[in-house]
C-alpha atoms as a PDB file:
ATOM      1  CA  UNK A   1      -8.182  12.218 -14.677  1.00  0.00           C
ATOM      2  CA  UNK A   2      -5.405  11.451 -12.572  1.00  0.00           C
ATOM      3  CA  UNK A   3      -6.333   8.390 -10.181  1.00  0.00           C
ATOM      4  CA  UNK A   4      -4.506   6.492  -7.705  1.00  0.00           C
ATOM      5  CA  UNK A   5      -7.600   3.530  -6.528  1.00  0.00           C
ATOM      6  CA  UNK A   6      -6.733   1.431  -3.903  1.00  0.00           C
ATOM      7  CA  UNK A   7      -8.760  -1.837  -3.577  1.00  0.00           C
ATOM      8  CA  UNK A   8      -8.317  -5.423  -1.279  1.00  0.00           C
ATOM      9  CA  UNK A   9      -8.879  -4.011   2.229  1.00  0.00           C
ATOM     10  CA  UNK A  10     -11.367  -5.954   4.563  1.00  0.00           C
ATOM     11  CA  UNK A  11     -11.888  -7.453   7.976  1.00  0.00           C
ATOM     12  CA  UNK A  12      -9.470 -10.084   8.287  1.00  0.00           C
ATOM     13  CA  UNK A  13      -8.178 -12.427  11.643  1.00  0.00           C
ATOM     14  CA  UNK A  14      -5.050 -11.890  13.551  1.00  0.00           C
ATOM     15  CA  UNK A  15      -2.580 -14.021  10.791  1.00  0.00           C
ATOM     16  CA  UNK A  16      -4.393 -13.444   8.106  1.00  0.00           C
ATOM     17  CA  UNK A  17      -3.664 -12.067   4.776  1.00  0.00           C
ATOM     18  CA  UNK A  18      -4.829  -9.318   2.246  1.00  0.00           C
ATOM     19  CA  UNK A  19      -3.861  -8.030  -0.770  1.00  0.00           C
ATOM     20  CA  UNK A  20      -4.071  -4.615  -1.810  1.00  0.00           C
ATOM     21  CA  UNK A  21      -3.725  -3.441  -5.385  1.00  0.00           C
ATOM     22  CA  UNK A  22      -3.446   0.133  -6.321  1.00  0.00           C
ATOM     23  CA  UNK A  23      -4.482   1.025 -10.050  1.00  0.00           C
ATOM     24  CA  UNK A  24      -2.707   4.314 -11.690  1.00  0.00           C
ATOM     25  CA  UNK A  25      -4.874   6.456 -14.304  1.00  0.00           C
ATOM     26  CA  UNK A  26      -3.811   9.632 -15.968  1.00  0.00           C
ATOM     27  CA  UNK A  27       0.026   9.774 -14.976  1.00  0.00           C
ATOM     28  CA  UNK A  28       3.284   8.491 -15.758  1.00  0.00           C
ATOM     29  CA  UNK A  29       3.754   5.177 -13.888  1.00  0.00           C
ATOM     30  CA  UNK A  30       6.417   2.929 -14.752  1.00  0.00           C
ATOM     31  CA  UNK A  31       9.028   5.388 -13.935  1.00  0.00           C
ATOM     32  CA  UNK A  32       8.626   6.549 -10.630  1.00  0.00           C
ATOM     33  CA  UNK A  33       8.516   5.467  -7.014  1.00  0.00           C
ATOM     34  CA  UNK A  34       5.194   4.360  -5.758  1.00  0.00           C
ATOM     35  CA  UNK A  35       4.238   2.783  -2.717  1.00  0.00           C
ATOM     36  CA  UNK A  36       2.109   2.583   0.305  1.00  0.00           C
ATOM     37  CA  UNK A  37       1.713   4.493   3.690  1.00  0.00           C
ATOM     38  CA  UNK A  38      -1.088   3.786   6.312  1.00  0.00           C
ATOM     39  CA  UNK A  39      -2.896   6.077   8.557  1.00  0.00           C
ATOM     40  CA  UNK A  40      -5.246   5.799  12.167  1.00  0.00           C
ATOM     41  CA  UNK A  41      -7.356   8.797  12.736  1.00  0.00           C
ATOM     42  CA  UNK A  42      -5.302  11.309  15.055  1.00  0.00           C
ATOM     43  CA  UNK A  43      -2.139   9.702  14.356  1.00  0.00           C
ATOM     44  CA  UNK A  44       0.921  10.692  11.673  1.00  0.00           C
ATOM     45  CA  UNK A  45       0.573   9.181   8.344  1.00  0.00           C
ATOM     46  CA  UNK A  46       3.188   5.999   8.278  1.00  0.00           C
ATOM     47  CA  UNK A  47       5.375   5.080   5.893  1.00  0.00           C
ATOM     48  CA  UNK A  48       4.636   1.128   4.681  1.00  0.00           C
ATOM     49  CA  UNK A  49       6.346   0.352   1.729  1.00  0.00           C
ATOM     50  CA  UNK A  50       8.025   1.951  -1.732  1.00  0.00           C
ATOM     51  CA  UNK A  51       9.123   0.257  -4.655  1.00  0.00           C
ATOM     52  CA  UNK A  52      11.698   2.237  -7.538  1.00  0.00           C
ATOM     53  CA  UNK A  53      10.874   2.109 -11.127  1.00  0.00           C
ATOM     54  CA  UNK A  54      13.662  -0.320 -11.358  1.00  0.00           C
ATOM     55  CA  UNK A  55      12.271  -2.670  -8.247  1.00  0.00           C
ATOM     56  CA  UNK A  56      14.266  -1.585  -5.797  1.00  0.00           C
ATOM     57  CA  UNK A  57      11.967  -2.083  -2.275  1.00  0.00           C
ATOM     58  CA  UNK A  58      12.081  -0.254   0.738  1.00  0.00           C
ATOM     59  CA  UNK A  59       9.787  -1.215   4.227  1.00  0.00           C
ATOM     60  CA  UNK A  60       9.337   0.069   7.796  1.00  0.00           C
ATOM     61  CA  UNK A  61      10.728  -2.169  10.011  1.00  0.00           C
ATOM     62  CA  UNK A  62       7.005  -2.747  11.577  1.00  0.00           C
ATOM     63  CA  UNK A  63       6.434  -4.582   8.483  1.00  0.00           C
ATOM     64  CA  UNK A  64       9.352  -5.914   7.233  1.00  0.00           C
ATOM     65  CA  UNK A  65       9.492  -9.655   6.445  1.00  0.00           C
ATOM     66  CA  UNK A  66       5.455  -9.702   6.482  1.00  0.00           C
ATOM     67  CA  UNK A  67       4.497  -7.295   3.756  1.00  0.00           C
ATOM     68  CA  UNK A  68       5.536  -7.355   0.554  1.00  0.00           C
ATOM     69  CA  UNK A  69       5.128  -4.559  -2.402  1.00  0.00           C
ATOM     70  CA  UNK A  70       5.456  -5.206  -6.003  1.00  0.00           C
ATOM     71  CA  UNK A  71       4.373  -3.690  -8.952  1.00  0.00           C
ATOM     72  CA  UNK A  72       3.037  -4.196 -12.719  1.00  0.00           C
ATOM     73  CA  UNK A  73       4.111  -1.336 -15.291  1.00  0.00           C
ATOM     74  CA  UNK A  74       1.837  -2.807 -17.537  1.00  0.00           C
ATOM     75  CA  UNK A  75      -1.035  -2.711 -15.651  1.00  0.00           C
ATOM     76  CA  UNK A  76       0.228   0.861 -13.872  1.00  0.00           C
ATOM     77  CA  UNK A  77      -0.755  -0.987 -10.818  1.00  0.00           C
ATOM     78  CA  UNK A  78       1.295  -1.206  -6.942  1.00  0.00           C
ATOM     79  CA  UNK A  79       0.751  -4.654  -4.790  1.00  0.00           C
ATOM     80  CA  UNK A  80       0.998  -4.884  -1.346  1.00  0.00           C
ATOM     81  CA  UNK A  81       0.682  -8.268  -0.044  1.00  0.00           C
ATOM     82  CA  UNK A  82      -0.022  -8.595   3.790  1.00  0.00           C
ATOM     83  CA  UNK A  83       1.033 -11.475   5.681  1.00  0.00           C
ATOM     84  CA  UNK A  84       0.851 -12.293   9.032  1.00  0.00           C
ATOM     85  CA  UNK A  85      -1.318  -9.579  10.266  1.00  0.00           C
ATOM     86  CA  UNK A  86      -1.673  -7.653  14.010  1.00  0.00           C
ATOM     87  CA  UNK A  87      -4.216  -5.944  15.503  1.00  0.00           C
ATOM     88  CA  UNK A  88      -2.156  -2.609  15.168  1.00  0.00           C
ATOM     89  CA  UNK A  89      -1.454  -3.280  11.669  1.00  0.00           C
ATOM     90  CA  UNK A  90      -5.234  -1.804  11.362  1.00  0.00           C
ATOM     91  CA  UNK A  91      -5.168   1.360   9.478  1.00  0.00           C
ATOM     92  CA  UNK A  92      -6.636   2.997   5.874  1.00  0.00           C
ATOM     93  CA  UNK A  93      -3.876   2.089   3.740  1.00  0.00           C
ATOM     94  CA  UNK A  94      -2.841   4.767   1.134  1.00  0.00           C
ATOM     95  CA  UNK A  95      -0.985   4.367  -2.439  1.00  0.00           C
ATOM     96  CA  UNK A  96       1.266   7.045  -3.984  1.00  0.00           C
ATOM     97  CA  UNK A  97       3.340   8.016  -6.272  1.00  0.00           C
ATOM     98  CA  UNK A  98       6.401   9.914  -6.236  1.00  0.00           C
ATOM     99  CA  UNK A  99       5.518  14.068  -6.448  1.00  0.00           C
ATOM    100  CA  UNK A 100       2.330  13.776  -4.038  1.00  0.00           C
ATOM    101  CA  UNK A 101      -0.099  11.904  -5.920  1.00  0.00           C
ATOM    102  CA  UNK A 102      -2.092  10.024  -3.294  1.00  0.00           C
ATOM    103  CA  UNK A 103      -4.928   7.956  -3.598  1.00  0.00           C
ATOM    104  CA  UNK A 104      -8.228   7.766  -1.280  1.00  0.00           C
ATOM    105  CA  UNK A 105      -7.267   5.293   0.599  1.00  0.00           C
ATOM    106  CA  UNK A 106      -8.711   1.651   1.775  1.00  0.00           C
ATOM    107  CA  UNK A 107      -9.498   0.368   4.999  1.00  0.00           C
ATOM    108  CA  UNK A 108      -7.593  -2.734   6.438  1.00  0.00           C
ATOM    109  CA  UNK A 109      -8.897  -3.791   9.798  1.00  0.00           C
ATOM    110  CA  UNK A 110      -7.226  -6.622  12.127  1.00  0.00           C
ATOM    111  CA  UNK A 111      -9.710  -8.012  14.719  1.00  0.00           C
ATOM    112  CA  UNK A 112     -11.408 -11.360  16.345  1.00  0.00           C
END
């Protein structure tokens, strides 16, 4: 039905990379915001990244200049591309879309 599926997360190395994808099902894509927040357990959900229908791109400042969204209306799929990761950047990683359509999430974790 509608389906937001996150996939890419793993066990990576301080300065690694990952990419996650996000696939859309069900719903009206192209036209609306999407992005990615992350979340630890007993923490506030955190906003990553969006990107506008038209490409416009938005990031947290934690992330800025490391991550990078995108996004491919024909495939109704989000990118995140993760650069130069930290420990703290460890998280489940969740994709939206605009008017609270959240996916289940994927974990990304950081470590030696």
């Amino acid at each position: 039905q509608v389906q937001l599926v996150e996939s890419g997360g793993g066990l990576v190395q301080p300065g690694g990379s990952l990419r996650l994808s996000c696939a859309a099902s069900g719903m009206v894509f192209d036209i609306y915001t999407v992005g990615w927040y992350r979340q630890t357990p007993g923490k506030q959900r955190e906003f990553v990244a969006t990107i506008s229908g038209g490409g416009s791109t938005n990031y947290a400042a934690s992330v800025k200049g490391r991550f990078t969204i995108s996004r491919d209306n024909l495939k109704n799929t989000v990118y995140l591309q993760m650069n130069s990761l930290k420990p703290e950047d460890t998280a489940v990683y969740l994709c939206y879309r605009a008017g609270q359509i959240w996916g289940q999430g994927t974990q990304v974790t950081v470590s030696s």
